[in-house]
N, C-alpha and C. Protein backbone atom coordinates (compact mmCIF):
# COMPACT_ATOMS: atom_id res chain seq x y z
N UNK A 1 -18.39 6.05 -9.33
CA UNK A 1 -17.26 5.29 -8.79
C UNK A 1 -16.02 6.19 -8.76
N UNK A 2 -15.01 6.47 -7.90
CA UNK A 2 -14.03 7.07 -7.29
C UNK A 2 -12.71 6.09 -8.30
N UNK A 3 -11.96 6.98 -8.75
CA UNK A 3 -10.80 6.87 -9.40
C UNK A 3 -9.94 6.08 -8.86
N UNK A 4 -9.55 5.23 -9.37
CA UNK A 4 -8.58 4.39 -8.67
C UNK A 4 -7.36 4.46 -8.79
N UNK A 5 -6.63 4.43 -8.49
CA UNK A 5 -5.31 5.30 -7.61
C UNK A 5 -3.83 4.53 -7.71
N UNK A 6 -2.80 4.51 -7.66
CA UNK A 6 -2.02 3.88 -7.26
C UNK A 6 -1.18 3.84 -5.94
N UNK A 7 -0.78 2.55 -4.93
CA UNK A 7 -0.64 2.78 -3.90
C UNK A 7 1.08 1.66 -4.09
N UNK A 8 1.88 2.38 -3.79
CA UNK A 8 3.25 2.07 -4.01
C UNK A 8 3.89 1.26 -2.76
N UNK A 9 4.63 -0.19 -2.83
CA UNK A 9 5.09 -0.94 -2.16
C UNK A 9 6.72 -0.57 -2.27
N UNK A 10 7.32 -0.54 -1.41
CA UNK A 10 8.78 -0.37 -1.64
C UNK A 10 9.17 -2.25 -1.76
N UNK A 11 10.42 -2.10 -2.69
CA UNK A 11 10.84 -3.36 -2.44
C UNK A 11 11.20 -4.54 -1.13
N UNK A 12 11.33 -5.43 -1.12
CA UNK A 12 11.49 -5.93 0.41
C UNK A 12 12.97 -5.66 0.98
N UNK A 13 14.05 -5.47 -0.15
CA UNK A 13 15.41 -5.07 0.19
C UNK A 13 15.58 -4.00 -0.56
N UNK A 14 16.05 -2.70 0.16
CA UNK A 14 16.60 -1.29 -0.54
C UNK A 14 18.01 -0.90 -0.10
N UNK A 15 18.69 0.23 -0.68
CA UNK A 15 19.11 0.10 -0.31
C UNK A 15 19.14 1.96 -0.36
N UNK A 16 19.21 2.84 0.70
CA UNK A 16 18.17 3.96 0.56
C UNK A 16 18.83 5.10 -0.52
N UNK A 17 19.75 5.27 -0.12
CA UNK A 17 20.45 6.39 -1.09
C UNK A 17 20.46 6.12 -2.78
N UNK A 18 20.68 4.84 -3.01
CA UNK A 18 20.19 4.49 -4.38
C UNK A 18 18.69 4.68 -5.18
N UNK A 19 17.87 3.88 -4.08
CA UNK A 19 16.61 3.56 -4.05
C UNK A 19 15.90 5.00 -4.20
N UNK A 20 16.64 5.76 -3.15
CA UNK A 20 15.51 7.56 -3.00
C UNK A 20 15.48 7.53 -4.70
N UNK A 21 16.49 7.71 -5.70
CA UNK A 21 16.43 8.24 -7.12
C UNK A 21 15.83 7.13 -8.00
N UNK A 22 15.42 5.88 -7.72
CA UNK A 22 14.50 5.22 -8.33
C UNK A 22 13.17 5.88 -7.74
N UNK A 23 12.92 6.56 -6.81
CA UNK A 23 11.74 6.34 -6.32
C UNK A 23 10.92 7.93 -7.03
N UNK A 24 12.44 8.92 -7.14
CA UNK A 24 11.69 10.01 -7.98
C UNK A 24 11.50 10.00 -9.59
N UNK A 25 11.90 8.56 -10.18
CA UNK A 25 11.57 8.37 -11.31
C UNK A 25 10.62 7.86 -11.28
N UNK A 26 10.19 6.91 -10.27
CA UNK A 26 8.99 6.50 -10.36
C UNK A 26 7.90 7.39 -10.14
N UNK A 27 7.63 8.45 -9.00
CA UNK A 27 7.10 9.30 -8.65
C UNK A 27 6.55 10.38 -10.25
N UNK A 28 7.95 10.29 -10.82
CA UNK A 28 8.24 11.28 -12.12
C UNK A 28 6.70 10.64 -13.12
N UNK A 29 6.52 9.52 -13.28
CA UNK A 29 5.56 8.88 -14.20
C UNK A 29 4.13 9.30 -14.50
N UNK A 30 3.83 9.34 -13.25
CA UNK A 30 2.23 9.86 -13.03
C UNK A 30 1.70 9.91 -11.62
N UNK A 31 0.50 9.86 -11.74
CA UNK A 31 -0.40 10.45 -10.06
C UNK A 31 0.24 8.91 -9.03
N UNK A 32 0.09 9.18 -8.06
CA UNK A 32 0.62 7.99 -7.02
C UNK A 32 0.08 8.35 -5.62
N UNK A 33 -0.86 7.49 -5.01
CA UNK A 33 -1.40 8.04 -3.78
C UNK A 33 -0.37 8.18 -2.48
N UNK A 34 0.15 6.59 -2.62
CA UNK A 34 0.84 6.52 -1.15
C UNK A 34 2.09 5.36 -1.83
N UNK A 35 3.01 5.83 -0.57
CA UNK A 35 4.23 4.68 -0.75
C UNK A 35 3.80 4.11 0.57
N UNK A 36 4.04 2.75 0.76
CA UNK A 36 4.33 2.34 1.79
C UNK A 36 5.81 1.36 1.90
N UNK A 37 6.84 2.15 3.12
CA UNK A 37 7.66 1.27 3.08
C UNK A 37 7.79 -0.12 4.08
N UNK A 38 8.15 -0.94 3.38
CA UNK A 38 7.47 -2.42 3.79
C UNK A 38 9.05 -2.84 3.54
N UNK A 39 9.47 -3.29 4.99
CA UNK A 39 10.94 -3.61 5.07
C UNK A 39 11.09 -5.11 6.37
N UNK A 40 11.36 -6.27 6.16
CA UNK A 40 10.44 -6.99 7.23
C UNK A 40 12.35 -7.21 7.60
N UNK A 41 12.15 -7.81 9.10
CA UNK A 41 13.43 -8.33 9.37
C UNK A 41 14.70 -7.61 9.79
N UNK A 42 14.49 -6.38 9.44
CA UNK A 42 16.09 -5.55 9.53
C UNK A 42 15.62 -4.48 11.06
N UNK A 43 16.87 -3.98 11.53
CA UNK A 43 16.60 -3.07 12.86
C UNK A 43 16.12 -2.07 12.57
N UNK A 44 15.60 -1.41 13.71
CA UNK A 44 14.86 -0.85 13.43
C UNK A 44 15.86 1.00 13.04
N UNK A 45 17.29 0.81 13.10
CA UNK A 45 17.67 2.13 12.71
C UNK A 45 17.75 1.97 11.67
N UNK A 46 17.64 0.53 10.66
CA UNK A 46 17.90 0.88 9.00
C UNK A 46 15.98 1.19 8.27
N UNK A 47 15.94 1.02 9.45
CA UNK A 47 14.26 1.19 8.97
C UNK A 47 13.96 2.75 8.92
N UNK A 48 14.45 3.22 9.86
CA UNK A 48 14.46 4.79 10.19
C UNK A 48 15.28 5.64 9.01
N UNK A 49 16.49 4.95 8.85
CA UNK A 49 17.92 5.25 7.54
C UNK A 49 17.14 5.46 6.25
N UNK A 50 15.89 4.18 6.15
CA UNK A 50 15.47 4.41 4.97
C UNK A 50 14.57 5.78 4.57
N UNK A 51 13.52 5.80 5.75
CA UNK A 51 12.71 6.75 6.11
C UNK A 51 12.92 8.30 6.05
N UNK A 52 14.45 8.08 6.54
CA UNK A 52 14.70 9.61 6.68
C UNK A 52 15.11 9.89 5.09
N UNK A 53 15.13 8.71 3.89
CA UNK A 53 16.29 9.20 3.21
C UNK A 53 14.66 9.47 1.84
N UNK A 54 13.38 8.63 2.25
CA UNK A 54 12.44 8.63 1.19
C UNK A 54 11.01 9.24 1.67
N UNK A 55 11.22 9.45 2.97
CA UNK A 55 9.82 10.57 3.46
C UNK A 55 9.51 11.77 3.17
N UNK A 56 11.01 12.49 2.90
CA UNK A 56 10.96 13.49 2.15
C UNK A 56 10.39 13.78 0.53
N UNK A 57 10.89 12.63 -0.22
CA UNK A 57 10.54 12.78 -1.25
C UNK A 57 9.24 12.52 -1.38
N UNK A 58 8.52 11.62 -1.07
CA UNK A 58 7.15 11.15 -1.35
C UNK A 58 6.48 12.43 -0.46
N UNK A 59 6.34 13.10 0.58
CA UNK A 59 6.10 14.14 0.85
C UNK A 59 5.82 15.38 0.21
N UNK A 60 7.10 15.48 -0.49
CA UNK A 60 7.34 16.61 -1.35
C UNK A 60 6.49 16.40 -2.37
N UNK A 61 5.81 15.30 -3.31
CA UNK A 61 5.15 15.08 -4.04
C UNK A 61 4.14 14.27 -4.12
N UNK A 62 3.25 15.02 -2.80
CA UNK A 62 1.96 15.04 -2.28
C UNK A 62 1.72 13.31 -2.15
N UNK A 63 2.48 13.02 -2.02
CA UNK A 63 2.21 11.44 -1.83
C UNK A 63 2.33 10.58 -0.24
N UNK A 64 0.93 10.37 0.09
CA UNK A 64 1.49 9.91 1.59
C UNK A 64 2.45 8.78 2.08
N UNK A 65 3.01 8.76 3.11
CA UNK A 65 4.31 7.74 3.13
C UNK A 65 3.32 6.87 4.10
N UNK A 66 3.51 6.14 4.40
CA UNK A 66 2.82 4.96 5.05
C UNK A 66 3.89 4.02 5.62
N UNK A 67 4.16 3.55 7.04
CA UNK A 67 4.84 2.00 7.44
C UNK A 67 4.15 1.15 7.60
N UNK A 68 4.50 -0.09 7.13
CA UNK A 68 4.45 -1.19 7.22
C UNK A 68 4.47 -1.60 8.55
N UNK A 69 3.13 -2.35 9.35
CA UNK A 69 3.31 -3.27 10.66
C UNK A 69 4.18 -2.37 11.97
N UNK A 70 4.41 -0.76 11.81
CA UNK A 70 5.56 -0.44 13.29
C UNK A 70 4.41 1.09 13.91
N UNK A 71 3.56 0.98 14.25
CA UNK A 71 2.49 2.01 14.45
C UNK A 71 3.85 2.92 15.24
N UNK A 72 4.57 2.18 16.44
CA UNK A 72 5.53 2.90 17.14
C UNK A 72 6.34 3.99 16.11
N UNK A 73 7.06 3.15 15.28
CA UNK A 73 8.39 3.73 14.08
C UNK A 73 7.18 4.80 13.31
N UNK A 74 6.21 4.57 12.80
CA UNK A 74 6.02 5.64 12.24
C UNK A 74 5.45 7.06 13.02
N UNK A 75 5.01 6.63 14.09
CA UNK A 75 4.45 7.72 15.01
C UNK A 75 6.24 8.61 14.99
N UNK A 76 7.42 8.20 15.57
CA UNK A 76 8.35 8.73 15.91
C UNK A 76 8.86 9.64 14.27
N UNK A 77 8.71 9.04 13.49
CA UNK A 77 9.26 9.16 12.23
C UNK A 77 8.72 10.57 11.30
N UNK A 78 7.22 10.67 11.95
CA UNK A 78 6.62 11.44 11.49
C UNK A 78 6.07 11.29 10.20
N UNK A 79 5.46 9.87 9.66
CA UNK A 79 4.90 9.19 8.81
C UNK A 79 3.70 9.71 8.97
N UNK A 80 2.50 9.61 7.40
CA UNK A 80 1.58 9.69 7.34
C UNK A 80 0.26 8.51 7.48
N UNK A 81 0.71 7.56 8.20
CA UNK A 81 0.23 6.62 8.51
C UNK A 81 1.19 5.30 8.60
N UNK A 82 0.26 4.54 9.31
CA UNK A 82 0.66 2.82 9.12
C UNK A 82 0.04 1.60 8.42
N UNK A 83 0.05 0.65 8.45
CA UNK A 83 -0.33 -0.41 7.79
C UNK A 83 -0.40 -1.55 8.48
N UNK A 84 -1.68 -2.27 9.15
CA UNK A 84 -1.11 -2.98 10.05
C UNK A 84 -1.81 -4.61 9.50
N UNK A 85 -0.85 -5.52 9.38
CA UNK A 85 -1.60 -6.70 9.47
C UNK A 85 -2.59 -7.45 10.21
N UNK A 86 -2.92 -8.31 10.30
CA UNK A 86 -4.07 -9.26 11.53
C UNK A 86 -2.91 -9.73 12.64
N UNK A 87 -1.31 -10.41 12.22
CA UNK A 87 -0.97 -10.38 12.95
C UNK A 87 0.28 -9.26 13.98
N UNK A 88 -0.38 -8.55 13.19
CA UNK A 88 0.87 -6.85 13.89
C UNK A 88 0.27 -6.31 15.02
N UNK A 89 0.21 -5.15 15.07
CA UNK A 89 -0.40 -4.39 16.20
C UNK A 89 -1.61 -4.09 15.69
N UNK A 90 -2.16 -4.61 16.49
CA UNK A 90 -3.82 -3.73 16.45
C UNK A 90 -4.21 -2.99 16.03
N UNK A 91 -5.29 -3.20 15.39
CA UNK A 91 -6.07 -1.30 15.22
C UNK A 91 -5.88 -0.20 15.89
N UNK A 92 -6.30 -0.50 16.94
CA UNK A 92 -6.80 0.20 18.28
C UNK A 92 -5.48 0.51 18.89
N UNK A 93 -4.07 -0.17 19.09
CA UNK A 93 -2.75 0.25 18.83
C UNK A 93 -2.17 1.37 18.59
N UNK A 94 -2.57 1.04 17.19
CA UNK A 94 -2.50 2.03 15.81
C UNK A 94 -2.58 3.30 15.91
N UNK A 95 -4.11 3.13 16.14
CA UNK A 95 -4.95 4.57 16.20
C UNK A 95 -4.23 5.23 17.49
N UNK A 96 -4.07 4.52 18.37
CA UNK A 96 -3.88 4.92 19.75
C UNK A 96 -2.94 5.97 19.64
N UNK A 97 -1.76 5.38 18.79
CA UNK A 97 0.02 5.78 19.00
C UNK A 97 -0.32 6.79 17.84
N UNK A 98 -1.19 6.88 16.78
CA UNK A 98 -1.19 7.88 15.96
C UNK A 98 -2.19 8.96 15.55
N UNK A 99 -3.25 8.86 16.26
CA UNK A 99 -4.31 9.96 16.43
C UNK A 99 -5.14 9.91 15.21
N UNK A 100 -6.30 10.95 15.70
CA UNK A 100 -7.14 10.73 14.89
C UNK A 100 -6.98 10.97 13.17
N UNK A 101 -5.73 11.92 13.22
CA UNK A 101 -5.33 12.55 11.82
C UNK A 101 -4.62 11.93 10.77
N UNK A 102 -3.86 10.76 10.87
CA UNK A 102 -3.05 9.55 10.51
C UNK A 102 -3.47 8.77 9.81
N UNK A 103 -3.27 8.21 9.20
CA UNK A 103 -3.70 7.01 8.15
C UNK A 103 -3.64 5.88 8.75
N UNK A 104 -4.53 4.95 9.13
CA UNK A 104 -4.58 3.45 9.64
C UNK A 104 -5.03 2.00 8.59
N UNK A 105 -4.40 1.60 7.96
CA UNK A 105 -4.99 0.78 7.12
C UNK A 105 -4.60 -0.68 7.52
N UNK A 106 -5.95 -1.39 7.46
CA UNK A 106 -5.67 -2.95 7.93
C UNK A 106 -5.75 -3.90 6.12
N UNK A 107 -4.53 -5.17 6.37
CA UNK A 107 -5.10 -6.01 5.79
C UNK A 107 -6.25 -7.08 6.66
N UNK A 108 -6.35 -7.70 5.87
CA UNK A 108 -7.95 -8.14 5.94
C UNK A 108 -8.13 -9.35 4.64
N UNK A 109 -7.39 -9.95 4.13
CA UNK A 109 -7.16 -11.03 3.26
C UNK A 109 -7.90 -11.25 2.60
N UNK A 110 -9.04 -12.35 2.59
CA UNK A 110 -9.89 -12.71 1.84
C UNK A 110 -11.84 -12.11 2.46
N UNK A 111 -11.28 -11.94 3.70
CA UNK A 111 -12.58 -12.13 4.56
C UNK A 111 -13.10 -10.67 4.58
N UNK A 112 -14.40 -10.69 4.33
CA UNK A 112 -15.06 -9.81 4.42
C UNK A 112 -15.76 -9.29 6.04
N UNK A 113 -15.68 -10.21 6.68
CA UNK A 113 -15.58 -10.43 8.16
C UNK A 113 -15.25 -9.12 8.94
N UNK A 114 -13.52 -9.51 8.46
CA UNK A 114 -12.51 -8.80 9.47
C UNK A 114 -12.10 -7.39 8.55
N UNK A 115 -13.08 -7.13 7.50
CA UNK A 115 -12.72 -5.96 6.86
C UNK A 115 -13.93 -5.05 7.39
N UNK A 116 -14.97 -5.54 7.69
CA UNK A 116 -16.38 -5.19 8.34
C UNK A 116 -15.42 -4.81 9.81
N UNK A 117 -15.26 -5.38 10.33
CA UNK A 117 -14.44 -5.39 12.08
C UNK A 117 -13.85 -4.17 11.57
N UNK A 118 -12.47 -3.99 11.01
CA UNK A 118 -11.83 -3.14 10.72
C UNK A 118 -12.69 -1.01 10.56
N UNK A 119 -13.74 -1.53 9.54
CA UNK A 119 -13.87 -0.29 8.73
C UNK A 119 -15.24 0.07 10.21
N UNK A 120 -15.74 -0.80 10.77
CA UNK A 120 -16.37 -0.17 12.09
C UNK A 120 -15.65 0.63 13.00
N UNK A 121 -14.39 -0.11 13.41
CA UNK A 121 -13.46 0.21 14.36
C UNK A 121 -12.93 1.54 14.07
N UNK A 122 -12.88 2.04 12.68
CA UNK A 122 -12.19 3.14 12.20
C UNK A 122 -11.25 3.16 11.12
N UNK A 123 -10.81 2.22 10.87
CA UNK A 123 -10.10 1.86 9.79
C UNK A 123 -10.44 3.32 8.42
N UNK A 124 -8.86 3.58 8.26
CA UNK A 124 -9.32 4.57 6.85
C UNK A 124 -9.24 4.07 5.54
N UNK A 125 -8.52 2.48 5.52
CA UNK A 125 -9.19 1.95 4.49
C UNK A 125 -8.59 0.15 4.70
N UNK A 126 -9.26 -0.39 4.18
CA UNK A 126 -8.87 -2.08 4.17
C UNK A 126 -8.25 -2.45 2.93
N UNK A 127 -7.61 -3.50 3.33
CA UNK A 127 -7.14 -4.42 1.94
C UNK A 127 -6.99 -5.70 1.97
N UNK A 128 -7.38 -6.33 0.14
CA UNK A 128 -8.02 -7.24 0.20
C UNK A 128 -6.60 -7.77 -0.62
N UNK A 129 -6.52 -9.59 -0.56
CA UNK A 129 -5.60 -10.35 -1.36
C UNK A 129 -4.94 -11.35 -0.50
N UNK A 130 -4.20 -12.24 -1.39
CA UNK A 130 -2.93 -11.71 -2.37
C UNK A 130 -4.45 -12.15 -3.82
N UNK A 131 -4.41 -11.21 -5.00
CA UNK A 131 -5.52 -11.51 -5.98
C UNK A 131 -4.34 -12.50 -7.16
N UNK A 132 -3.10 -12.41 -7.51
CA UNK A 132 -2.87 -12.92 -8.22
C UNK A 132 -1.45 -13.19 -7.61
N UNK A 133 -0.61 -14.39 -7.69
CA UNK A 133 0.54 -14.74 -7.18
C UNK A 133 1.48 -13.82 -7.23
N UNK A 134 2.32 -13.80 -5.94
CA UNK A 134 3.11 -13.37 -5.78
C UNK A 134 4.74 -13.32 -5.44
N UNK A 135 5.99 -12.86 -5.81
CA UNK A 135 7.18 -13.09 -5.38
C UNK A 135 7.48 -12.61 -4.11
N UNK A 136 6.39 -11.93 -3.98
CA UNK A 136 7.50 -10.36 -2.78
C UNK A 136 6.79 -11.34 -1.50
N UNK A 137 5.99 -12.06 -1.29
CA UNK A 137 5.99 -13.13 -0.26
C UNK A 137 4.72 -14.28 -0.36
N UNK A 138 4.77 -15.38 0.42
CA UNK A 138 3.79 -16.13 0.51
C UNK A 138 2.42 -15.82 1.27
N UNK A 139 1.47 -15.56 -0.12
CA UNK A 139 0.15 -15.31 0.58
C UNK A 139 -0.35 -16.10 1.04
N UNK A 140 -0.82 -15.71 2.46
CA UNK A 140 -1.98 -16.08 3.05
C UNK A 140 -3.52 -16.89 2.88
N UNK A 141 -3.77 -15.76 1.69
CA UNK A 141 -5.18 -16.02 1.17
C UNK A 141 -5.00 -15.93 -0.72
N UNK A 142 -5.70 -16.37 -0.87
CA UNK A 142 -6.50 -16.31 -2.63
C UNK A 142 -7.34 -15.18 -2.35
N UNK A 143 -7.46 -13.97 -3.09
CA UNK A 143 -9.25 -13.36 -3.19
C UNK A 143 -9.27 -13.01 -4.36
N UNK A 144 -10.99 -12.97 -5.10
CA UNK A 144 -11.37 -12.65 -5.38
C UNK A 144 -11.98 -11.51 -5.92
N UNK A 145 -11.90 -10.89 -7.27
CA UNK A 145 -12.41 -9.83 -7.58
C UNK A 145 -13.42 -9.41 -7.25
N UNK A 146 -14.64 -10.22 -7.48
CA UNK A 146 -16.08 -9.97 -6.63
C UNK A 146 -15.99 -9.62 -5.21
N UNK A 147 -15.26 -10.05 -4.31
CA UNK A 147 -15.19 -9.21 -3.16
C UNK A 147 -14.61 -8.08 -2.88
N UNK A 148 -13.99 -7.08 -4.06
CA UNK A 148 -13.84 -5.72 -4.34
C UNK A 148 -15.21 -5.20 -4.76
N UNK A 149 -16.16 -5.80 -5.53
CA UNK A 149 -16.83 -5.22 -6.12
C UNK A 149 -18.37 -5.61 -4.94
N UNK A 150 -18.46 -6.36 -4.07
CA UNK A 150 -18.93 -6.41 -3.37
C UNK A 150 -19.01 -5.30 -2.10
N UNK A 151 -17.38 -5.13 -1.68
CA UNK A 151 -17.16 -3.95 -1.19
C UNK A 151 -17.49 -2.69 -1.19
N UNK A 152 -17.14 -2.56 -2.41
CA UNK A 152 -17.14 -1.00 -2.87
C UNK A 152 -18.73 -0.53 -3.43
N UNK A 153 -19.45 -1.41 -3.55
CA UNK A 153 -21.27 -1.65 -3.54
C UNK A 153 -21.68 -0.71 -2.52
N UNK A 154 -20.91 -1.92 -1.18
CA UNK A 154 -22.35 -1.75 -0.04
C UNK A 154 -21.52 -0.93 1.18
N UNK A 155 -19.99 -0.80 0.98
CA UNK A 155 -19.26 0.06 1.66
C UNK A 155 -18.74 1.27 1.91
N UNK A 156 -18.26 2.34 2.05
CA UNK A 156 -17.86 3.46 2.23
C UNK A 156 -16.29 3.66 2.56
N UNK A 157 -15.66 2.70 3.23
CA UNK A 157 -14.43 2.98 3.22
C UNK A 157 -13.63 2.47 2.27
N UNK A 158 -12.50 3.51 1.92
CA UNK A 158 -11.81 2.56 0.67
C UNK A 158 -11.48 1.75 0.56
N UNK A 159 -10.78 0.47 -0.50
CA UNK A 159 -10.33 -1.05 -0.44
C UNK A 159 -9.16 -0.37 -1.40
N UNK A 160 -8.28 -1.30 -1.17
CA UNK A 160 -6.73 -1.63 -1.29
C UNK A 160 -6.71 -2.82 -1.96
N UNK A 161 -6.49 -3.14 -3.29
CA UNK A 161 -6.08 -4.75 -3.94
C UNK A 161 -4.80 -4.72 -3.70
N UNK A 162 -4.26 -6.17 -3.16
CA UNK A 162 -2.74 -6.08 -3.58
C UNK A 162 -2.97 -7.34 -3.68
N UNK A 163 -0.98 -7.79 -3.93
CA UNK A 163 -0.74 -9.34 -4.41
C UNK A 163 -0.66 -9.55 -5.79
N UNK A 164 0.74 -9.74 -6.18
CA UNK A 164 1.01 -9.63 -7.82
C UNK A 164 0.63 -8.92 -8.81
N UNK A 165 0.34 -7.76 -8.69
CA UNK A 165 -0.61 -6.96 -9.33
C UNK A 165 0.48 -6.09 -10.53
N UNK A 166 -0.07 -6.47 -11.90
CA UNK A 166 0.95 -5.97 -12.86
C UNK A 166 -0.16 -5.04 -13.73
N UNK A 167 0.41 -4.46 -14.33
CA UNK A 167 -0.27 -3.63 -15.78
C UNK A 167 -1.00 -4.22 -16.73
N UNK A 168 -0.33 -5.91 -16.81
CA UNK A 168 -1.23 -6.61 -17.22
C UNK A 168 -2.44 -7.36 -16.85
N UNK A 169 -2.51 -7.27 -15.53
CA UNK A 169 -3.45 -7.85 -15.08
C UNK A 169 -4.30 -7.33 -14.02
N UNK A 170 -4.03 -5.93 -13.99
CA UNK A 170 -4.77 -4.78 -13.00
C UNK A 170 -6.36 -4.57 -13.11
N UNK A 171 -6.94 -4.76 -14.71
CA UNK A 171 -7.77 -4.27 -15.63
C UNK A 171 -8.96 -4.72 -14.64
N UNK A 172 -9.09 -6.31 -14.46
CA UNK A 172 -10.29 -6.88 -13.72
C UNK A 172 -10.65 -6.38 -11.94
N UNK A 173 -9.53 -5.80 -11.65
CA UNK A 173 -9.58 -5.51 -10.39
C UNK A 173 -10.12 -3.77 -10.15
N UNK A 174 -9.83 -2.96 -11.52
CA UNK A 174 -10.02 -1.53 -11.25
C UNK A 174 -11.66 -1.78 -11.66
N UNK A 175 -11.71 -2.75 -12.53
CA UNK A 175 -13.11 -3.28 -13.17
C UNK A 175 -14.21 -3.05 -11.81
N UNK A 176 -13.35 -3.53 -10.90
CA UNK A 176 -14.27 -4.33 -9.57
C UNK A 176 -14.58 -3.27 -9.10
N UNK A 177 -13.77 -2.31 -8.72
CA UNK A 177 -14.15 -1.57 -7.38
C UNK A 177 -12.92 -0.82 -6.76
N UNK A 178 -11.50 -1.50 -7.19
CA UNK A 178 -10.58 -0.95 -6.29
C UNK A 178 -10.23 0.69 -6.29
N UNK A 179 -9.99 0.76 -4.98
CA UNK A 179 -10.03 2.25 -4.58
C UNK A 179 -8.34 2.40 -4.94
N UNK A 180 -7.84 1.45 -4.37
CA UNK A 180 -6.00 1.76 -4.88
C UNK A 180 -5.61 0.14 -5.12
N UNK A 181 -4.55 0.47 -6.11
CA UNK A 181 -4.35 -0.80 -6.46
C UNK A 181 -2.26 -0.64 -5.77
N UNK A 182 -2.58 -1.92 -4.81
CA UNK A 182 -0.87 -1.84 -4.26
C UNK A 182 -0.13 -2.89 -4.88
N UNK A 183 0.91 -2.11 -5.42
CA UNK A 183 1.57 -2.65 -6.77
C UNK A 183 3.12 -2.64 -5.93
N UNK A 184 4.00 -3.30 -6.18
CA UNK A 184 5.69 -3.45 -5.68
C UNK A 184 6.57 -4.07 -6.60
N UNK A 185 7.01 -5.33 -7.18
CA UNK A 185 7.19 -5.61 -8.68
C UNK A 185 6.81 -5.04 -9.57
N UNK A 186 5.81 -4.93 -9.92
CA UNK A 186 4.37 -4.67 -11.09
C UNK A 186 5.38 -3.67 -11.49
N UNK A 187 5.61 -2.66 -10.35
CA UNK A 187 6.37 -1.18 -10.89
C UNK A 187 7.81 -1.22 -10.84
N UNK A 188 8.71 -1.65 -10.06
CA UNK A 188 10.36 -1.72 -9.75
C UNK A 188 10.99 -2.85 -10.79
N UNK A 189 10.02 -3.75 -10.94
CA UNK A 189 10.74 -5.01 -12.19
C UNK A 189 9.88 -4.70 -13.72
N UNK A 190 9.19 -3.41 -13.84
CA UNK A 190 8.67 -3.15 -15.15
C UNK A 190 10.02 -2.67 -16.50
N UNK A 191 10.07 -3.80 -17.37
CA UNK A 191 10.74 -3.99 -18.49
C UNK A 191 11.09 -2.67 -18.59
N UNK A 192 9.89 -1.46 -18.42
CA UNK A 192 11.17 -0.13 -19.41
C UNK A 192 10.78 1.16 -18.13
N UNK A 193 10.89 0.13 -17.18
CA UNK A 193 11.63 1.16 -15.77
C UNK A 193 10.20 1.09 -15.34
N UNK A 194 10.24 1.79 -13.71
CA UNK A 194 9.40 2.13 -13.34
C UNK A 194 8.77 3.18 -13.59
N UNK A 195 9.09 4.62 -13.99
CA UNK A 195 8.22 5.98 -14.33
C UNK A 195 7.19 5.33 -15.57
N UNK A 196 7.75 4.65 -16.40
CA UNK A 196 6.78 3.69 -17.48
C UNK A 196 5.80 3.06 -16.64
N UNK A 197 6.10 2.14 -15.77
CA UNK A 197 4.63 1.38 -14.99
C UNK A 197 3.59 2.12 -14.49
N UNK A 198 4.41 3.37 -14.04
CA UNK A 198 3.46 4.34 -13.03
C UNK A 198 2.52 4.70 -14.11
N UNK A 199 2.85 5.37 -15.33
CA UNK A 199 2.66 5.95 -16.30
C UNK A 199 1.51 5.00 -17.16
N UNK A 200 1.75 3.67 -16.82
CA UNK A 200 1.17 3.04 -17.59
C UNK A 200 -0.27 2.55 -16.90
N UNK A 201 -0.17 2.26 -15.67
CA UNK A 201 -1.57 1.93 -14.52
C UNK A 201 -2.54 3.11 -14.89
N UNK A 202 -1.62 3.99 -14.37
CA UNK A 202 -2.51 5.80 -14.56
C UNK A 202 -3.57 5.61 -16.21
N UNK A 203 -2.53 5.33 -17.11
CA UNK A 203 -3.38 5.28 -18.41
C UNK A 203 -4.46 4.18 -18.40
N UNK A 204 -4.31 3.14 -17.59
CA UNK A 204 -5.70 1.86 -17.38
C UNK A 204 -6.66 2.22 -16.44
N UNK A 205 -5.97 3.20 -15.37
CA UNK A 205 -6.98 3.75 -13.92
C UNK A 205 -8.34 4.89 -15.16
């Protein structure tokens, strides 16, 4: 079984020049696969403002940057992929605007269905949830741990847990199968900072 990883949510409100020096303390903690910044609602130049101010850093420390739902914004941005929901842009979108070399990752909720659809189509990895409640928005779906561990059985492409996912309650999900566990509270609202949360998953991964 393949090491499971941490995959970093930016908060839903930043504010970038502040945020860049939370993000190299967090970075500072331990291993971290990918950030993805996940910013819903705002134009698209504060989306770019943020980008230009935290692509660098997660870059610099081998960590891929990932957008949230804008295959367009990150193609221009020079992101290492996107993230696209069921209801965002397409796979096939995706891939289109960002080539074969790019990171494409779909959610895929509870259903094993549309994670099958996905990881045929090309998908470089799926994700499953919300697994345990969440603040940062209203999930969709409930899932299940067994359908990580179902996954990661009979599948080949990686899985993504997200949805409330804390230090305390990561254990059953790395248990399962998860290839990265996408954490956003878990790490930015952790009692003794974030470089501690990072620091602390890494020690349960």
């Amino acid at each position: 079984m393949s090491q499971c990883r941490l995959y970093l949510i930016t908060p839903p409100r930043i504010e970038p020049k502040s945020f860049a020096e939370t993000l190299k303390g967090a970075l500072g903690g331990g291993d971290v696969a990918s950030l993805q910044l996940r910013l819903k609602d705002i134009p698209d130049d504060e989306i770019m403002r943020a980008a230009d101010a935290l692509l660098p850093i997660a870059q610099r420390a081998g960590v891929a940057f990932i957008l949230n739902d804008r295959p367009d914004l990150a193609a221009r941005m020079g992101a290492d992929g996107v993230h696209v929901g069921q209801e965002d842009a397409s796979y096939v979108d995706a891939r289109a605007l960002l080539g074969r070399d790019r990171i494409v990752g779909v959610t895929c909720h509870d259903s094993r269905h549309l994670a099958i659809e996905a990881s045929d189509a090309g998908a470089d990895y799926v994700a499953f949830g919300a697994f345990f409640p969440t603040q940062t928005k209203e999930p969709k779906t409930r899932a299940e741990p067994e359908l990580l561990q179902w996954w990661s059985q009979t599948m080949v492409v990686p899985c993504v847990a997200i949805g409330g996912i804390t230090v305390e309650n990561c254990g059953v999900l790395i248990e399962a199968g998860a290839d990265f566990l996408a954490v956003a509270a878990g790490v930015w609202d952790y009692p003794q900072g974030p470089a501690a949360a990072v620091k602390a998953f890494n020690a349960l991964m």
